[in-house]
C-alpha atoms as a PDB file:
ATOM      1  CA  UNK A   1       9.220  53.615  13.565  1.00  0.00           C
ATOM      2  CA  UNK A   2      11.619  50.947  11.803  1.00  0.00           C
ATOM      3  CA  UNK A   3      15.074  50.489  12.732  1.00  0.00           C
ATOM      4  CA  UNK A   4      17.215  49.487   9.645  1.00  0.00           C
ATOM      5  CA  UNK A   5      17.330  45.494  10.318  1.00  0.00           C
ATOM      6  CA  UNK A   6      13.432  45.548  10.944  1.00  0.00           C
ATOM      7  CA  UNK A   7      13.016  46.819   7.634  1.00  0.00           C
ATOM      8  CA  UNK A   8      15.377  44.136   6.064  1.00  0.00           C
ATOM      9  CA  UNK A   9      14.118  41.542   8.024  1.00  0.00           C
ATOM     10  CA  UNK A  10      10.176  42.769   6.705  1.00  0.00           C
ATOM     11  CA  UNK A  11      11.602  42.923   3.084  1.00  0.00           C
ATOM     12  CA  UNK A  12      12.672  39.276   3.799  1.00  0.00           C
ATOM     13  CA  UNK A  13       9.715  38.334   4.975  1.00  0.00           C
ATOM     14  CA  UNK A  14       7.376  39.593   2.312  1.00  0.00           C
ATOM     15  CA  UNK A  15       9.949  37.478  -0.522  1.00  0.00           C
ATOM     16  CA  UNK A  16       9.566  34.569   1.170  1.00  0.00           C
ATOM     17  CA  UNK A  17       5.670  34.724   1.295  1.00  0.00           C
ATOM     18  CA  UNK A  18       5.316  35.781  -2.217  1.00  0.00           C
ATOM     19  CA  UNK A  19       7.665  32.694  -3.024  1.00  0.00           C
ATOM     20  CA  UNK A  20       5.841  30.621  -0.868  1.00  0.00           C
ATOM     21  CA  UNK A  21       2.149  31.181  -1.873  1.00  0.00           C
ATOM     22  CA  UNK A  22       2.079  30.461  -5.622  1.00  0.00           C
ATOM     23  CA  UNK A  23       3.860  27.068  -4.385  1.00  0.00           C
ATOM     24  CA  UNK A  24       1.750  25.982  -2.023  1.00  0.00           C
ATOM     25  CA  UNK A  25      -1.228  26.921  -4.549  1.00  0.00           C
ATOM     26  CA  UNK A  26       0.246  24.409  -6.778  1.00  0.00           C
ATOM     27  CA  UNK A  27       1.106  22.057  -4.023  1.00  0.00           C
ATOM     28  CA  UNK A  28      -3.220  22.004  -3.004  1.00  0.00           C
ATOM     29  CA  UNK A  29      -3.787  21.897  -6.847  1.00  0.00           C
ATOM     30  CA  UNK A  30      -1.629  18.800  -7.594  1.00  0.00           C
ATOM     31  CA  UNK A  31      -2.863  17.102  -4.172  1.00  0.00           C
ATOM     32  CA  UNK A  32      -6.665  17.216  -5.533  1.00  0.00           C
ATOM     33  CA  UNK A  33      -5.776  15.513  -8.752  1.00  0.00           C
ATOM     34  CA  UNK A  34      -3.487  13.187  -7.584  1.00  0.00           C
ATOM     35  CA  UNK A  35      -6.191  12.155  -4.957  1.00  0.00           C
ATOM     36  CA  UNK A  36      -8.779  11.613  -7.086  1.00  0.00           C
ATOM     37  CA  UNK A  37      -6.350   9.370  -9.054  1.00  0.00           C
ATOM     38  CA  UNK A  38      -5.461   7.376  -5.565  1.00  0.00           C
ATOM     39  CA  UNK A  39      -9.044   7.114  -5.246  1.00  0.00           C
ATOM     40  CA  UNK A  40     -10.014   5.660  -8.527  1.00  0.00           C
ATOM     41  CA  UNK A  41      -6.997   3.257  -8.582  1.00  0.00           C
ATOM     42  CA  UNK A  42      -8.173   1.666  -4.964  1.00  0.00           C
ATOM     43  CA  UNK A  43     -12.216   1.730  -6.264  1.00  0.00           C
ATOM     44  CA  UNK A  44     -10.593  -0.049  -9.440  1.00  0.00           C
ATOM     45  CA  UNK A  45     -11.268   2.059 -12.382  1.00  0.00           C
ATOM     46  CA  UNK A  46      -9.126   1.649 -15.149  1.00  0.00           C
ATOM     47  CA  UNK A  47      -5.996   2.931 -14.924  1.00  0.00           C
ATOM     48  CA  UNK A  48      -6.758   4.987 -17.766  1.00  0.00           C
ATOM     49  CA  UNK A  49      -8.688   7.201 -15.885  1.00  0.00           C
ATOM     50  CA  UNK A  50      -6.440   7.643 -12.930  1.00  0.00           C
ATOM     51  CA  UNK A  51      -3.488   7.884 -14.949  1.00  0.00           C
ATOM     52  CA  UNK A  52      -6.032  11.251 -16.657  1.00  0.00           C
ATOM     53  CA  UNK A  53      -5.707  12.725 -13.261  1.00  0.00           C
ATOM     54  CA  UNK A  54      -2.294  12.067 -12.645  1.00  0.00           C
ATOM     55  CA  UNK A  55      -1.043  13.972 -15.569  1.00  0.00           C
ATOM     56  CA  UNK A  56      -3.275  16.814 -14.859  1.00  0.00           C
ATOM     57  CA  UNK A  57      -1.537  17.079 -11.485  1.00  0.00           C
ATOM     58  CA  UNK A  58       1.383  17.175 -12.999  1.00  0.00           C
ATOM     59  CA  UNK A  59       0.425  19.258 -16.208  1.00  0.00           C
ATOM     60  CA  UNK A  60      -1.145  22.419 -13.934  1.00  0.00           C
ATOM     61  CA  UNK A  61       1.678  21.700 -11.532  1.00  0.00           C
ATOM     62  CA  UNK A  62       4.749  21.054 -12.669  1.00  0.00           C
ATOM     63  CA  UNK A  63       6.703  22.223  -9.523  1.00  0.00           C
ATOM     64  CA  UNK A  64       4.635  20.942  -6.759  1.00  0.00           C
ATOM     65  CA  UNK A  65       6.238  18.610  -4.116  1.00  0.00           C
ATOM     66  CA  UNK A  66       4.396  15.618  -5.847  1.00  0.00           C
ATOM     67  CA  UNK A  67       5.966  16.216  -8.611  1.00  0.00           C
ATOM     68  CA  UNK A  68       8.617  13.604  -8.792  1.00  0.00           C
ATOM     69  CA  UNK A  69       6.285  10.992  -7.489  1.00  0.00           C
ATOM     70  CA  UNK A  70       3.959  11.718  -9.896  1.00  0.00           C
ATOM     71  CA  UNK A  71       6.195  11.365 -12.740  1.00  0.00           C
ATOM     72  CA  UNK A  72       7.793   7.881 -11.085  1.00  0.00           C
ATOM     73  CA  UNK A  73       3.862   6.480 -11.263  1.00  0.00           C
ATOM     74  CA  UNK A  74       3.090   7.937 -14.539  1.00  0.00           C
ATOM     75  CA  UNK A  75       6.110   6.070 -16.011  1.00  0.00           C
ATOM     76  CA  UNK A  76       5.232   2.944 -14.177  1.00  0.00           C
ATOM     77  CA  UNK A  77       1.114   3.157 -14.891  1.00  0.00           C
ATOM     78  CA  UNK A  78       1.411   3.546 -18.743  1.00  0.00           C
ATOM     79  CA  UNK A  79       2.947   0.439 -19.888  1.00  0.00           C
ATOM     80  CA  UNK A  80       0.582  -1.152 -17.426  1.00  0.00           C
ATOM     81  CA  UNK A  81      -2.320  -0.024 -19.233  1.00  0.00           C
ATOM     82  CA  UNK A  82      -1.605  -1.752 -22.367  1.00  0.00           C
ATOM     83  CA  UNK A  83      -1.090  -4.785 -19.627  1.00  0.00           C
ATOM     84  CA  UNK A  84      -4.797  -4.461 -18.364  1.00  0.00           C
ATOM     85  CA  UNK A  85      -5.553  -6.020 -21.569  1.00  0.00           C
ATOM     86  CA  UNK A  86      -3.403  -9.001 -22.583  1.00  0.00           C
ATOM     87  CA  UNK A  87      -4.430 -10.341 -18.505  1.00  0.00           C
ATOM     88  CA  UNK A  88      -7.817  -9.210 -19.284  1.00  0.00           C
ATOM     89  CA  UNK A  89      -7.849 -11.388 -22.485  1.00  0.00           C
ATOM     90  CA  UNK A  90      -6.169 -13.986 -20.295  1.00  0.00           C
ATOM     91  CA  UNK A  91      -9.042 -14.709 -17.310  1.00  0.00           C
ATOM     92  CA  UNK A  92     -10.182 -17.499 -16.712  1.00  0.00           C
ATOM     93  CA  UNK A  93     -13.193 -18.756 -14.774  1.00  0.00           C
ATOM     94  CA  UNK A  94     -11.488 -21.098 -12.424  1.00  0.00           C
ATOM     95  CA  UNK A  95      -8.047 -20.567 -11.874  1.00  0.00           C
ATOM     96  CA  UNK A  96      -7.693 -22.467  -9.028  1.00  0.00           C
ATOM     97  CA  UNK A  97      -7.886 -25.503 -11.376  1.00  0.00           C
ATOM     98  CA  UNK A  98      -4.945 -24.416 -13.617  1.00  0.00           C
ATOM     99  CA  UNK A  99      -1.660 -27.214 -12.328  1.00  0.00           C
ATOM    100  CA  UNK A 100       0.074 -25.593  -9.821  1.00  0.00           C
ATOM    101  CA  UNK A 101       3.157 -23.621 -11.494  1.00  0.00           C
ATOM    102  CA  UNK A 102       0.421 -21.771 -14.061  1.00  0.00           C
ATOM    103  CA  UNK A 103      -1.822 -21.327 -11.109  1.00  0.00           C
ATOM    104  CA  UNK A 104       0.946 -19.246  -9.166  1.00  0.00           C
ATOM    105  CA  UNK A 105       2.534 -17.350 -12.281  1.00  0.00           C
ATOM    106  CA  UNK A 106      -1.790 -16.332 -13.408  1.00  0.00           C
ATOM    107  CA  UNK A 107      -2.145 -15.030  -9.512  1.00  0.00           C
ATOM    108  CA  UNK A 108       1.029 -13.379  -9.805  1.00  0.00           C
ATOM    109  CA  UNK A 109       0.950 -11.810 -12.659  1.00  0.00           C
ATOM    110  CA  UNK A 110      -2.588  -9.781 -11.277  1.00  0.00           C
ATOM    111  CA  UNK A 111      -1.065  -8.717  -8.093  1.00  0.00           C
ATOM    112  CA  UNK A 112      -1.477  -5.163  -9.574  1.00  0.00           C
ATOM    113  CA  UNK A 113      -5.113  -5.563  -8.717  1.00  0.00           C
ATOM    114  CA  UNK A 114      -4.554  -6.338  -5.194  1.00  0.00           C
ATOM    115  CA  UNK A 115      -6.681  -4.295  -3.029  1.00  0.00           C
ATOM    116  CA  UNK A 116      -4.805  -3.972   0.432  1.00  0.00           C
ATOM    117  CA  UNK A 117      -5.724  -1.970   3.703  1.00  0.00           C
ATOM    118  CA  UNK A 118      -4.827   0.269   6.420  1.00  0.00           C
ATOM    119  CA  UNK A 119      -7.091   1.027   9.060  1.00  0.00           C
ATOM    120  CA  UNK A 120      -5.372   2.529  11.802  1.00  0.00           C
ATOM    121  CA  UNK A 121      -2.968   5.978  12.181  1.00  0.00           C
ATOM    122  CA  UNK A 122      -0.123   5.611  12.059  1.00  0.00           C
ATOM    123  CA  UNK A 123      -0.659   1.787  10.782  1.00  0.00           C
ATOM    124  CA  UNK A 124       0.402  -0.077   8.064  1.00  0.00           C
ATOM    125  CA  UNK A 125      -1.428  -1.045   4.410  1.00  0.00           C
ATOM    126  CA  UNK A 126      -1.826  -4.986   4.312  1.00  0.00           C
ATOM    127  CA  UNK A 127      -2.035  -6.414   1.534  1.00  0.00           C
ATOM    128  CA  UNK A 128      -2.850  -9.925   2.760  1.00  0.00           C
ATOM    129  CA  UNK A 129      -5.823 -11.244   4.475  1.00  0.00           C
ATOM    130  CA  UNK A 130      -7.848  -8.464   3.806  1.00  0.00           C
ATOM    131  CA  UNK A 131     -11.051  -9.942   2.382  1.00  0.00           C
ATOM    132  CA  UNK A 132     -12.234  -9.499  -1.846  1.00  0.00           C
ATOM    133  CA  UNK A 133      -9.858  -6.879  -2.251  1.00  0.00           C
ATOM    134  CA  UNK A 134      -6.566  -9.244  -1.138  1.00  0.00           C
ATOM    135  CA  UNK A 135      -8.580 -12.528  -2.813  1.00  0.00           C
ATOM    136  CA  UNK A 136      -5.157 -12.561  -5.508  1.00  0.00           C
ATOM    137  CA  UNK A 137      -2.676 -12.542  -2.977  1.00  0.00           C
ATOM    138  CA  UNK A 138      -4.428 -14.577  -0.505  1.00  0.00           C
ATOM    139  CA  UNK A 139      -4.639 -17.410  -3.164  1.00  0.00           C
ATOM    140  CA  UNK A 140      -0.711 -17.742  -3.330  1.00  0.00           C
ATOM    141  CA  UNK A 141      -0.348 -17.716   0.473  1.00  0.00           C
ATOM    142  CA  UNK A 142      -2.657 -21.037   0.724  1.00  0.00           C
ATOM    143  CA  UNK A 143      -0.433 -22.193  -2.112  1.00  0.00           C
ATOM    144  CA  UNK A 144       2.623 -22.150   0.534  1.00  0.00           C
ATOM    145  CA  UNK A 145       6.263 -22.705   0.072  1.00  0.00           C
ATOM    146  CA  UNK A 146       5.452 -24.001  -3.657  1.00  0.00           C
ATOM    147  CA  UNK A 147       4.996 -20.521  -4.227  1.00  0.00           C
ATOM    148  CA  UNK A 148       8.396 -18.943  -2.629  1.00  0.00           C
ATOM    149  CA  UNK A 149      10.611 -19.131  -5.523  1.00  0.00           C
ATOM    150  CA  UNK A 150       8.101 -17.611  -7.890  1.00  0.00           C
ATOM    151  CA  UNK A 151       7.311 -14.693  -5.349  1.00  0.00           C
ATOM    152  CA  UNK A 152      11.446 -14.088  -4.767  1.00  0.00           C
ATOM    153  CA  UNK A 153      11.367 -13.271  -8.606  1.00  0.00           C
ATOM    154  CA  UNK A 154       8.851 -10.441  -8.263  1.00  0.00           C
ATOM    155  CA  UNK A 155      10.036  -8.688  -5.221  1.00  0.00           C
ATOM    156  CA  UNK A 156      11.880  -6.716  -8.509  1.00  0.00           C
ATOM    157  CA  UNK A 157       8.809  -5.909  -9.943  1.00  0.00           C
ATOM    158  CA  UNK A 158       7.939  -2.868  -9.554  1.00  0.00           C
ATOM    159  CA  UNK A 159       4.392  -2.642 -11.401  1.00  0.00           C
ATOM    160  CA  UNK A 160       1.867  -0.606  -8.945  1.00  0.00           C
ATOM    161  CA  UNK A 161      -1.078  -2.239  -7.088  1.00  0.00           C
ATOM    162  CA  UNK A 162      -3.991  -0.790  -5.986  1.00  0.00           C
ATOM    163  CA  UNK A 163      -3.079  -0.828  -2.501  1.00  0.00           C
ATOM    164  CA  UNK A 164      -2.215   2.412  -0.624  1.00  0.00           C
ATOM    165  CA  UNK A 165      -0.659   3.252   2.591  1.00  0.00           C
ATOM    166  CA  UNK A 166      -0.317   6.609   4.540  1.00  0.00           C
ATOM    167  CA  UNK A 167       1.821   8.282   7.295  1.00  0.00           C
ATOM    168  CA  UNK A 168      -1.679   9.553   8.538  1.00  0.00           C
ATOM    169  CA  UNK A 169      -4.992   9.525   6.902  1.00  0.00           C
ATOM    170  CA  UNK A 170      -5.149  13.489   7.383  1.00  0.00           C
ATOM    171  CA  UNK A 171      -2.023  14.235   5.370  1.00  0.00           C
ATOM    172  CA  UNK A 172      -1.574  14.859   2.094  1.00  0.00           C
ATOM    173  CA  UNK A 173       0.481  12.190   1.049  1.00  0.00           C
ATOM    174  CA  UNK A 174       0.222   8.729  -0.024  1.00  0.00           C
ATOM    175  CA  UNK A 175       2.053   5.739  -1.282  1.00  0.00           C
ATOM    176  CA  UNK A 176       0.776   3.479  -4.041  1.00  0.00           C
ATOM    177  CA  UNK A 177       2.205  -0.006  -3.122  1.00  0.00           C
ATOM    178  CA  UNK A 178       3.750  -1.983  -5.975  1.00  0.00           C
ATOM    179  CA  UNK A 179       3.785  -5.778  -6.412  1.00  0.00           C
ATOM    180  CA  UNK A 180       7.013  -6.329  -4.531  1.00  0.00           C
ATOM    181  CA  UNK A 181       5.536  -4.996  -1.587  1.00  0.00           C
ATOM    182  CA  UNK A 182       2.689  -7.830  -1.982  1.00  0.00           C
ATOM    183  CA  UNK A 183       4.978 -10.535  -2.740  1.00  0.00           C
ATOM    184  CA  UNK A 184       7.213  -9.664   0.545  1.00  0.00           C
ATOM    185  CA  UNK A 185       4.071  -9.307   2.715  1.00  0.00           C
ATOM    186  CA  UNK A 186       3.281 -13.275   1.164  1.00  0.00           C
ATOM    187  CA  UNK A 187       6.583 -14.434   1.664  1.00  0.00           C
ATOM    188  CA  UNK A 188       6.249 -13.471   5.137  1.00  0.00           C
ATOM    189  CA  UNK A 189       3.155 -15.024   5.526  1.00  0.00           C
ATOM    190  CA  UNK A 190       3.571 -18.205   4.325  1.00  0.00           C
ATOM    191  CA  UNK A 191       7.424 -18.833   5.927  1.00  0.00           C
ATOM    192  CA  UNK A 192       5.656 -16.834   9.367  1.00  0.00           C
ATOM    193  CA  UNK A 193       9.489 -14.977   9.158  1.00  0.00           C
ATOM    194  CA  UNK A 194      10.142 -11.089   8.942  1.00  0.00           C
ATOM    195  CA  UNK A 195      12.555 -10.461   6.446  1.00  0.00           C
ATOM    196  CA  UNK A 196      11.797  -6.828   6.063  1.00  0.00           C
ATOM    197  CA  UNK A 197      11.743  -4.433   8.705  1.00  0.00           C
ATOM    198  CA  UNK A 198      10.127  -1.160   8.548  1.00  0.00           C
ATOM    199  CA  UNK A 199      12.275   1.840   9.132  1.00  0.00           C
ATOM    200  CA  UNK A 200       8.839   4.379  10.054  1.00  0.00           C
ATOM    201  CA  UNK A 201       4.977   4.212   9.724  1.00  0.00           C
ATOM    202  CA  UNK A 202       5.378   5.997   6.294  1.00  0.00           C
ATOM    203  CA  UNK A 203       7.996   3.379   4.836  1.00  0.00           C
ATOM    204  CA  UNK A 204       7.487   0.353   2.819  1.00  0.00           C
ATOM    205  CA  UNK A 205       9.963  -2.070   1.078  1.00  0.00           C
ATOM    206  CA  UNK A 206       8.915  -0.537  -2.661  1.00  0.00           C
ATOM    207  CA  UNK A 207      10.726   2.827  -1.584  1.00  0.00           C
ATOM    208  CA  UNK A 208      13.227   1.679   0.075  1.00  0.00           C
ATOM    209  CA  UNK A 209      17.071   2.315  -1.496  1.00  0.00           C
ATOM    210  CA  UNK A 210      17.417  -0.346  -4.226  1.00  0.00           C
ATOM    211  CA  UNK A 211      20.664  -1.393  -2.119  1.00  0.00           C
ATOM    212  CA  UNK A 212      18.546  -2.024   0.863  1.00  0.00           C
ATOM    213  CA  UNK A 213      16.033  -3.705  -1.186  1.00  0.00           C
ATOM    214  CA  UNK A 214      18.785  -6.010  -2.155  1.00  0.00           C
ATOM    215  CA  UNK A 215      20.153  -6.499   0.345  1.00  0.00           C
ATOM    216  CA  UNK A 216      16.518  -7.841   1.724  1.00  0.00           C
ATOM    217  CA  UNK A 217      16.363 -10.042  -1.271  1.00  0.00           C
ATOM    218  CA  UNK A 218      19.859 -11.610  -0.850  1.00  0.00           C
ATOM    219  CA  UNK A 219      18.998 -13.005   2.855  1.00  0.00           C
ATOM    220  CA  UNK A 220      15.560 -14.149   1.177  1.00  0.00           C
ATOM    221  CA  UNK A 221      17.003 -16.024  -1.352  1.00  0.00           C
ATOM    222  CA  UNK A 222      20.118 -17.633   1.008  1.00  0.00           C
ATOM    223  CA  UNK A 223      17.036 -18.333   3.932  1.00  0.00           C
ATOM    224  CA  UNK A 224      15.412 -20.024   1.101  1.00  0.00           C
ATOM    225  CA  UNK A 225      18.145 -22.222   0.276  1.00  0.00           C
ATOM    226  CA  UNK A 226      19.688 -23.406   3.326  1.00  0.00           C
ATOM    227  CA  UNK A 227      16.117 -24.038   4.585  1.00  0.00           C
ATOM    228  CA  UNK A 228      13.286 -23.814   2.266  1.00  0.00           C
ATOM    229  CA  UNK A 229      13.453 -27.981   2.267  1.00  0.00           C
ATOM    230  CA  UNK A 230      13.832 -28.371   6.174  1.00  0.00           C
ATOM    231  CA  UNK A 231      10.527 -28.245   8.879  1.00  0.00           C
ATOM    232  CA  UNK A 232       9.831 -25.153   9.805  1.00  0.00           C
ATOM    233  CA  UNK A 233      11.270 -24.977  13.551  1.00  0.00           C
ATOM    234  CA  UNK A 234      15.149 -25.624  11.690  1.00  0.00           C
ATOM    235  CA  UNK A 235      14.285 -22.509   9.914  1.00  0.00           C
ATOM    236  CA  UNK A 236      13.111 -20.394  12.696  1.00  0.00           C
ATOM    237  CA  UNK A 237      16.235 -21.774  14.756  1.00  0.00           C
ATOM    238  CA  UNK A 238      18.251 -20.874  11.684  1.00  0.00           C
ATOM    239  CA  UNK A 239      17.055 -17.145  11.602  1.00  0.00           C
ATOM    240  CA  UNK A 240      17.281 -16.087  15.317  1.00  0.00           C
ATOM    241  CA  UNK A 241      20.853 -14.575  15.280  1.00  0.00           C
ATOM    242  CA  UNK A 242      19.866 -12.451  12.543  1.00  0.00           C
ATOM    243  CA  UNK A 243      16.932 -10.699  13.891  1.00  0.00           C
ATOM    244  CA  UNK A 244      16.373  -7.948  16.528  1.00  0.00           C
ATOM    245  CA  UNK A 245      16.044  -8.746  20.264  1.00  0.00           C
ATOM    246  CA  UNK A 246      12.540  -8.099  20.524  1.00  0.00           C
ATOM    247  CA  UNK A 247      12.094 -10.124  17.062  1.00  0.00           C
ATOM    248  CA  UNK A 248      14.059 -12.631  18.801  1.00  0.00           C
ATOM    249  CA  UNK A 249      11.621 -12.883  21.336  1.00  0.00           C
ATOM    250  CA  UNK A 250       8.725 -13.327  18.786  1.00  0.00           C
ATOM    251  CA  UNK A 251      10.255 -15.986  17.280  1.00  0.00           C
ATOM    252  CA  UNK A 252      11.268 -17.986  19.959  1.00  0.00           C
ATOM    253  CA  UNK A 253       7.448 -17.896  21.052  1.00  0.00           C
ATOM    254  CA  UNK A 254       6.630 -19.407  17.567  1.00  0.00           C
ATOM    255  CA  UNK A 255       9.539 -22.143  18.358  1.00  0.00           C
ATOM    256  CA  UNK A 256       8.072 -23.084  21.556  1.00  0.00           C
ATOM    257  CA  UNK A 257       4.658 -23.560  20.154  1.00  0.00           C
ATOM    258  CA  UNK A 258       5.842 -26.193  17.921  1.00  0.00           C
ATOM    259  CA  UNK A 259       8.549 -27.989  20.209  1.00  0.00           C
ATOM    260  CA  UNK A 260       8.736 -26.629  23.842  1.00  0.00           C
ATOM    261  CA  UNK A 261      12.095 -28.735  24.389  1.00  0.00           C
ATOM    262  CA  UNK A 262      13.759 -26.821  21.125  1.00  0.00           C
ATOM    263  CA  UNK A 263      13.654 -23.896  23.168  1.00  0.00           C
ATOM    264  CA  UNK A 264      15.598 -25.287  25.868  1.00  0.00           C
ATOM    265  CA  UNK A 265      17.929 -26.758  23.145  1.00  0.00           C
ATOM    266  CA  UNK A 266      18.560 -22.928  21.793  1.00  0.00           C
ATOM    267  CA  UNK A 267      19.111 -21.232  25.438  1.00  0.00           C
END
């Protein structure tokens, strides 16, 4: 009934399925834990408890495809634990009074509890300007360019938030957002530049390669320099030969909007 290659080629096909099955039993298993930690962290329960789910993902699971990114968040969520409770002790009432340097350091040192969102597929998780949940990070962006310097130093840090963006809300895959992904989205808030460009929906700076993340930084901190004393428009002027076309565009919109003639000056 079988000619000899049918038969190897059915042989091949029943390895590969009972390969396949027991790993994408542990795939589903790891998914539900580390879901129900994703969920916790964004409802803000202590990260106690979703760092209890996360390790039972990877416990029961050991080789599922979440398995390295499970073990890159446990890492990163333990110490922060122990963190939750020196800021905790910390809080004050009114921190909006605090002088203006210890106002920016006590926002920036609780951008972990920064509560971004995405809405749309595919879309993008913001973690500015979205109501209670951004209330931290919005703070430092009506603080302004006082804040720059102090935000440059944490686009390092790589402490997780409670923010989390997908490629689409049906898959099963996420990505917890870390503080450097908050201070970017502030920097480009309050200098209204784009410093970081997105490669895909499912990309964010915190996973970029750390030489592309440095590489982001370095043109940060040189923009900053040469223009971070200067009006705004020398800045934008400043940045247009280093941007896409279509950015370019953008950008000279924002120029003509606050001196018509400047445009003129640049074409």
């Amino acid at each position: 009934m079988f000619g000899n290659s049918a038969w190897r080629w059915l042989i091949a096909l029943c390895s590969v399925l009972a390969i396949s099955t027991p790993s994408l039993a542990q795939d589903e298993a790891a998914w539900q834990s580390f879901n129900e930690g994703i969920l916790l962290l964004q409802k803000g329960a202590p990260r106690s408890q979703v760092l209890e789910h996360w390790q039972k993902a990877l416990t029961d699971s050991p080789q599922s495809k979440y398995a390295a990114q499970l073990r890159d968040y446990i890492a990163q969520l333990k110490p922060q634990i122990e963190e939750d409770k020196k800021l905790a002790a910390g809080a004050v009432k009114a921190p909006e009074k605090l002088p203006l340097a210890e106002r920016i350091a006590y926002y920036l040192e609780r951008f972990p509890d920064v509560r971004g969102e995405q809405f749309s597929d595919p879309g993008f998780c913001s973690t500015v300007g979205m109501g209670e949940g951004t209330a931290l990070s919005d703070a430092v962006v009506r603080i302004g360019r006082p804040a720059i310097p102090a935000l440059i130093e944490k686009l390092n840090d790589r402490r997780l938030v409670r923010s989390v963006g997908w490629w689409r809300s049906y898959a099963k895959s996420r990505t917890v957002l870390r503080v450097q992904d908050v201070a970017i989205q502030c920097i480009h808030a309050i200098l209204d530049q784009t410093f970081y460009e997105r490669r895909s929906t499912s990309t964010y700076f915190s996973i970029e390669e750390p030489k592309t993340r440095e590489k982001v930084i370095v043109d940060i901190k040189a923009w900053w320099k040469e223009y971070g004393h200067r009006p705004p428009i020398e800045g934008h002027i400043g940045r247009l030969e280093q941007l896409s076309l279509w950015r370019r565009f953008e950008l000279l919109e924002k120029i003509e909007k606050l001196d018509p003639k400047a445009v003129n000056a640049v074409g």
